[in-house]
C-alpha atoms as a PDB file:
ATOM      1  CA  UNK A   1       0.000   0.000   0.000  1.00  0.00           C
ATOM      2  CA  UNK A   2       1.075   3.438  -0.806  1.00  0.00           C
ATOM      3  CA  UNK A   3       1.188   5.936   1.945  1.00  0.00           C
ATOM      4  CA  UNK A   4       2.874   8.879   0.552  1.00  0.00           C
ATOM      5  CA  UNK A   5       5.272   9.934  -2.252  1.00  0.00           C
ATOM      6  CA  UNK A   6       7.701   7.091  -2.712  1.00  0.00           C
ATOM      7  CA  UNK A   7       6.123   5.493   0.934  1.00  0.00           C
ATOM      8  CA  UNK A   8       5.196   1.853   0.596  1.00  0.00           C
ATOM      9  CA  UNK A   9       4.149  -0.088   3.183  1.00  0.00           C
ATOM     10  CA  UNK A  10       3.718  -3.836   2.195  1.00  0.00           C
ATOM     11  CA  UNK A  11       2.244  -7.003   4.583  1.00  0.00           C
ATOM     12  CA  UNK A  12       4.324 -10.203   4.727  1.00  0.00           C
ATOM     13  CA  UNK A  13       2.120 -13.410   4.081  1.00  0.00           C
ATOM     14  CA  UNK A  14      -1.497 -13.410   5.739  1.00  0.00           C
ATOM     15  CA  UNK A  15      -0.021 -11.882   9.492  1.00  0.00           C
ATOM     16  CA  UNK A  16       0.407  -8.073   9.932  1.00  0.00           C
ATOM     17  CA  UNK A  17       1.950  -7.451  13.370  1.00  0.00           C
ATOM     18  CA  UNK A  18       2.440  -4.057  15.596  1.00  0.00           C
ATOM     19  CA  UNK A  19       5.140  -4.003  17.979  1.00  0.00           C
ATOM     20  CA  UNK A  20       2.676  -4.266  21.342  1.00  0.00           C
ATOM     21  CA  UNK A  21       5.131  -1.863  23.302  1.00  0.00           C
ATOM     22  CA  UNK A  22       5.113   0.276  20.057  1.00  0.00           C
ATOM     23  CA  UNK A  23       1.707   2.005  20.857  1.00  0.00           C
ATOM     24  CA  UNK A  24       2.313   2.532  24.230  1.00  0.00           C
ATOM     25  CA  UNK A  25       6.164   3.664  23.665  1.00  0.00           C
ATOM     26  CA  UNK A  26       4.392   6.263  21.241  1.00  0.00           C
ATOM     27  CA  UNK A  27       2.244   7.807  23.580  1.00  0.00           C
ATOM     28  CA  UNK A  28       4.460   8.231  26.228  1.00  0.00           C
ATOM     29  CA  UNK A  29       6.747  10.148  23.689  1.00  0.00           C
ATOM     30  CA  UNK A  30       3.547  12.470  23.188  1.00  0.00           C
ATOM     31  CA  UNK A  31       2.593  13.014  26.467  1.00  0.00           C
ATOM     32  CA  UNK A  32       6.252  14.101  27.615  1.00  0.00           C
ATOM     33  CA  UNK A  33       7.100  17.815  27.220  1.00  0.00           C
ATOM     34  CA  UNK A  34      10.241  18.869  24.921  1.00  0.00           C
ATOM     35  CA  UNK A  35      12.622  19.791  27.716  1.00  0.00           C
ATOM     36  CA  UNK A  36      13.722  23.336  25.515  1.00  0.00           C
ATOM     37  CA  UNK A  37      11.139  25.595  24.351  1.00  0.00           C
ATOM     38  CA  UNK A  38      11.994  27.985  22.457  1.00  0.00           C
ATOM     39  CA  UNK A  39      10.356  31.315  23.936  1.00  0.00           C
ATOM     40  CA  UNK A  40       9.291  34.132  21.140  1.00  0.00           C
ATOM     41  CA  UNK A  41       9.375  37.476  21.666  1.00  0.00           C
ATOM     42  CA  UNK A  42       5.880  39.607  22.264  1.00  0.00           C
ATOM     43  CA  UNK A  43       5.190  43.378  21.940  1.00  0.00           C
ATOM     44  CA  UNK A  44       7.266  45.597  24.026  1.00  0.00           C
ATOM     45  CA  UNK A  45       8.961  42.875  25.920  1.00  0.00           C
ATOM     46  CA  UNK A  46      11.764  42.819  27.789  1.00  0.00           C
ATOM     47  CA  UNK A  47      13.358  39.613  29.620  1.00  0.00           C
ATOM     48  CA  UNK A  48      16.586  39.062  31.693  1.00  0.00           C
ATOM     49  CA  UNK A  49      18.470  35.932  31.310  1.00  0.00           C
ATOM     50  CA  UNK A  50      20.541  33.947  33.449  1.00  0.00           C
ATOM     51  CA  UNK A  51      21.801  30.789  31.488  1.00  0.00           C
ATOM     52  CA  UNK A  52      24.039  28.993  29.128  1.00  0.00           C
ATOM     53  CA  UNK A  53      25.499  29.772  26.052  1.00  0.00           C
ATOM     54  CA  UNK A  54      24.435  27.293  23.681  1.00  0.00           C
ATOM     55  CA  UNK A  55      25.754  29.183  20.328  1.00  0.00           C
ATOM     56  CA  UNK A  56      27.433  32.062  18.750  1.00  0.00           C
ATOM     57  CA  UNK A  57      27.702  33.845  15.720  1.00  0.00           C
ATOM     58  CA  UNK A  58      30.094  36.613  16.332  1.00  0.00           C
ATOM     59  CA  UNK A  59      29.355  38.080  12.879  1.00  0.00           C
ATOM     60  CA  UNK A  60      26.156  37.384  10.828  1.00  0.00           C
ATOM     61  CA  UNK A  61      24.463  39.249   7.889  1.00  0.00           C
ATOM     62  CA  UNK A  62      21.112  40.283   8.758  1.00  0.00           C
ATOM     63  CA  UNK A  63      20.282  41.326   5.173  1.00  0.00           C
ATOM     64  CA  UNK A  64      21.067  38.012   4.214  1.00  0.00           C
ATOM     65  CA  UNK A  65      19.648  36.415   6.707  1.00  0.00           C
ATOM     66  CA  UNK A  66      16.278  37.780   6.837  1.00  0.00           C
ATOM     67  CA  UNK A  67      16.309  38.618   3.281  1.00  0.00           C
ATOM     68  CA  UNK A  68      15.920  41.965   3.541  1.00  0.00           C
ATOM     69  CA  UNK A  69      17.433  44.432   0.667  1.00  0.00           C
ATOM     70  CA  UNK A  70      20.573  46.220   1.607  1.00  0.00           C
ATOM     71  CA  UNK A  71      19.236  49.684   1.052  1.00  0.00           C
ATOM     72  CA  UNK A  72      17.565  52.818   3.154  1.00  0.00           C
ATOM     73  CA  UNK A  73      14.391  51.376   3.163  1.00  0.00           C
ATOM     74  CA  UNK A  74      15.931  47.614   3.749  1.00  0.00           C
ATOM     75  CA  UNK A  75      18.294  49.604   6.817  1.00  0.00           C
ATOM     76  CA  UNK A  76      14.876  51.061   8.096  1.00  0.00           C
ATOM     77  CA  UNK A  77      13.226  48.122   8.469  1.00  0.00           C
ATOM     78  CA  UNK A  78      15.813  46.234  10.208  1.00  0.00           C
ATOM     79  CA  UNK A  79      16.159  49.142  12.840  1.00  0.00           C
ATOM     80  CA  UNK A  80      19.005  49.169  15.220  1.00  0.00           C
ATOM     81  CA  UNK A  81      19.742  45.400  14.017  1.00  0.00           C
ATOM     82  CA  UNK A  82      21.242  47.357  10.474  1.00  0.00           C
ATOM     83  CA  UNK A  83      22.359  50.223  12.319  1.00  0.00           C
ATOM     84  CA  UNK A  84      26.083  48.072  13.179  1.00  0.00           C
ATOM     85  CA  UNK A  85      27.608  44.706  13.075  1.00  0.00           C
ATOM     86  CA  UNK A  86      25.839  42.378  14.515  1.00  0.00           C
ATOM     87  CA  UNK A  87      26.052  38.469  15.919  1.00  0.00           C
ATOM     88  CA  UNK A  88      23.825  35.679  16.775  1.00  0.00           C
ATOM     89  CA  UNK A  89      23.874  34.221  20.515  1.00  0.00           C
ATOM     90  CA  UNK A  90      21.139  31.547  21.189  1.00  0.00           C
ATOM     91  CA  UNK A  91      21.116  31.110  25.423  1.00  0.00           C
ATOM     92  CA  UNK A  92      19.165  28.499  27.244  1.00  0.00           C
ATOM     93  CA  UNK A  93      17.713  29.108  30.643  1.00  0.00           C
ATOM     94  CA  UNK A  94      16.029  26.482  33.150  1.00  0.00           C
ATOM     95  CA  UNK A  95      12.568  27.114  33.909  1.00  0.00           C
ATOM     96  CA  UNK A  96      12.682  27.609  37.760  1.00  0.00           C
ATOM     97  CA  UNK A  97      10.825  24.051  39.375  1.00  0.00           C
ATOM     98  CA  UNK A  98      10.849  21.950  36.566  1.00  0.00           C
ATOM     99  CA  UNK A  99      13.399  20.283  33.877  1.00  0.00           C
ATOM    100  CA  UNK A 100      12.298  22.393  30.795  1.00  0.00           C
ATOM    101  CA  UNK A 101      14.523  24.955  29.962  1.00  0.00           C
ATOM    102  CA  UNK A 102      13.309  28.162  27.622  1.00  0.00           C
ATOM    103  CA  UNK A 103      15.735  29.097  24.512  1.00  0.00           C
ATOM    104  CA  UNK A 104      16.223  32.476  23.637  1.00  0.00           C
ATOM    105  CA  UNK A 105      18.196  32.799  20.082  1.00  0.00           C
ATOM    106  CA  UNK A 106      18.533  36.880  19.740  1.00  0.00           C
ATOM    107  CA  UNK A 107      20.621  39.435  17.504  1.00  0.00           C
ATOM    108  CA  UNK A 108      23.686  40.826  19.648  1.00  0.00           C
ATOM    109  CA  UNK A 109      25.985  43.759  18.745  1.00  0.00           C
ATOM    110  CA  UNK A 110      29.055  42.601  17.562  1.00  0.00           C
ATOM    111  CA  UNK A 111      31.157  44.696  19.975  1.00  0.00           C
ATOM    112  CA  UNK A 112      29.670  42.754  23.014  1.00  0.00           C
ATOM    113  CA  UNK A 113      31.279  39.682  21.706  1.00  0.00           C
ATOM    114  CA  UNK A 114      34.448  40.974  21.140  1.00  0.00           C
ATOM    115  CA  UNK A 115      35.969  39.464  24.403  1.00  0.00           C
ATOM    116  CA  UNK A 116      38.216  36.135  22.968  1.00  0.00           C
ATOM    117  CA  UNK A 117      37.399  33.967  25.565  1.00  0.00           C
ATOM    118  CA  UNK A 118      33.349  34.144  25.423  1.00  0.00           C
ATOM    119  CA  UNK A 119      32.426  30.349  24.399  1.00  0.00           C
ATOM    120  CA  UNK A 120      29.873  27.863  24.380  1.00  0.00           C
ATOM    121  CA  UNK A 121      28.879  26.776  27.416  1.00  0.00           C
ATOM    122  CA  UNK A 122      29.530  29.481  29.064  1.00  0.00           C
ATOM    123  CA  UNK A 123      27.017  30.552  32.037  1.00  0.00           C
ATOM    124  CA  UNK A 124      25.947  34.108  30.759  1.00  0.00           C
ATOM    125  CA  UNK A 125      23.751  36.923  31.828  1.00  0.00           C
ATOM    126  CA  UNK A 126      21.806  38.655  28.949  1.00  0.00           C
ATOM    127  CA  UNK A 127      19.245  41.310  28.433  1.00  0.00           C
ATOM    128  CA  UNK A 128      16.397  41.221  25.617  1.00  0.00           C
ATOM    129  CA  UNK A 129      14.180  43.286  23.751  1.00  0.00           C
ATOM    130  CA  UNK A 130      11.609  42.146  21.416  1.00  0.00           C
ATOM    131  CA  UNK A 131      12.487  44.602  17.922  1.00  0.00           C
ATOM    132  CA  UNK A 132       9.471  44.359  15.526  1.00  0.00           C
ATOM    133  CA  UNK A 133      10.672  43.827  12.020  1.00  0.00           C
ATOM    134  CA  UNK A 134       8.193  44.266   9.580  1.00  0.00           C
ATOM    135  CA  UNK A 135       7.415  40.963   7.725  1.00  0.00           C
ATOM    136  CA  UNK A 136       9.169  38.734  10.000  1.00  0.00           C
ATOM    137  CA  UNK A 137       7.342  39.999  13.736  1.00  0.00           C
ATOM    138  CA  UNK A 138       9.368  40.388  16.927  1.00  0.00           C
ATOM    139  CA  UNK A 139      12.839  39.086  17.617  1.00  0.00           C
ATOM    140  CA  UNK A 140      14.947  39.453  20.087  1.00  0.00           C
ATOM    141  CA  UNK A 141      17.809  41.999  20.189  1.00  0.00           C
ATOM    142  CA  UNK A 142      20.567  41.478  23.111  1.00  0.00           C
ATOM    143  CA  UNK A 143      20.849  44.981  25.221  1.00  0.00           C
ATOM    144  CA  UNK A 144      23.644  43.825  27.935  1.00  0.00           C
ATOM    145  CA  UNK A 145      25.451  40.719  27.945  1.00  0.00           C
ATOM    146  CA  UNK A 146      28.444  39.273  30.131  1.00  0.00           C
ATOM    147  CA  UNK A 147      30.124  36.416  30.907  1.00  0.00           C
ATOM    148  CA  UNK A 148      28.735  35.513  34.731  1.00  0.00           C
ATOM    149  CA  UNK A 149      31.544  33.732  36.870  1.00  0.00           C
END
């Protein structure tokens, strides 16, 4: 039987069997919550972070990244993201009580990662703003951001 686009399925003999741990296996996978979430930005908010450094992008292209025209009205729609060089730091931070953590990937001015030793896995301290861009809603643009301990 075909299920899909180059997806076939086929029976052996007369017996079609299902794993009997397979169903329940399945909805245990379901019912158990992805332990990151990654938390989007809203309107005119700001968050604090206290986490870990889970990657960096010291130098990225916004233009090219959001596909966004590098001219006035490209420059005026990315905001203060077009307004200098900018980076891409993604941080993860446990949600106090249980074993989810939130993930908060945001653009970063390039001069607060000029420090050599900054690094994954580092336990950082970051400050975020939700920017609006238009066409591509809120992300999150990094304010303050240090290397804690």
């Amino acid at each position: 039987m075909e299920i899909g686009p180059r997806i076939t399925v086929t029976r052996p003999g007369e017996r079609f069997e299902v794993d009997r741990e397979f169903v329940p296996r399945a909805r245990r996978g379901l019912e158990t919550p992805d332990p990151i979430v990654a938390r989007e930005p809203k309107r005119k908010e700001t968050v604090r972070v206290l986490g870990v450094l889970r990657e960096l992008s010291r130098q990225v292209d916004p233009y090219k990244k959001l596909r966004i025209p590098t001219t006035a009205v490209g420059r005026g729609f990315l905001g203060e993201i077009g307004k200098t060089a900018v980076g891409r730091i993604t941080v993860h931070s446990p949600i106090h009580g249980t074993p989810r953590w939130e993930s908060f990937t945001a653009w970063i001015p390039s001069e607060l990662l000029r420090e050599p030793r900054i690094g994954r896995n580092f336990t950082v301290y970051a400050e975020l703003e939700a920017l609006s861009i238009p066409g591509h809603g809120y992300v999150w643009y990094c304010r303050r951001f240090e290397v804690v301990g």
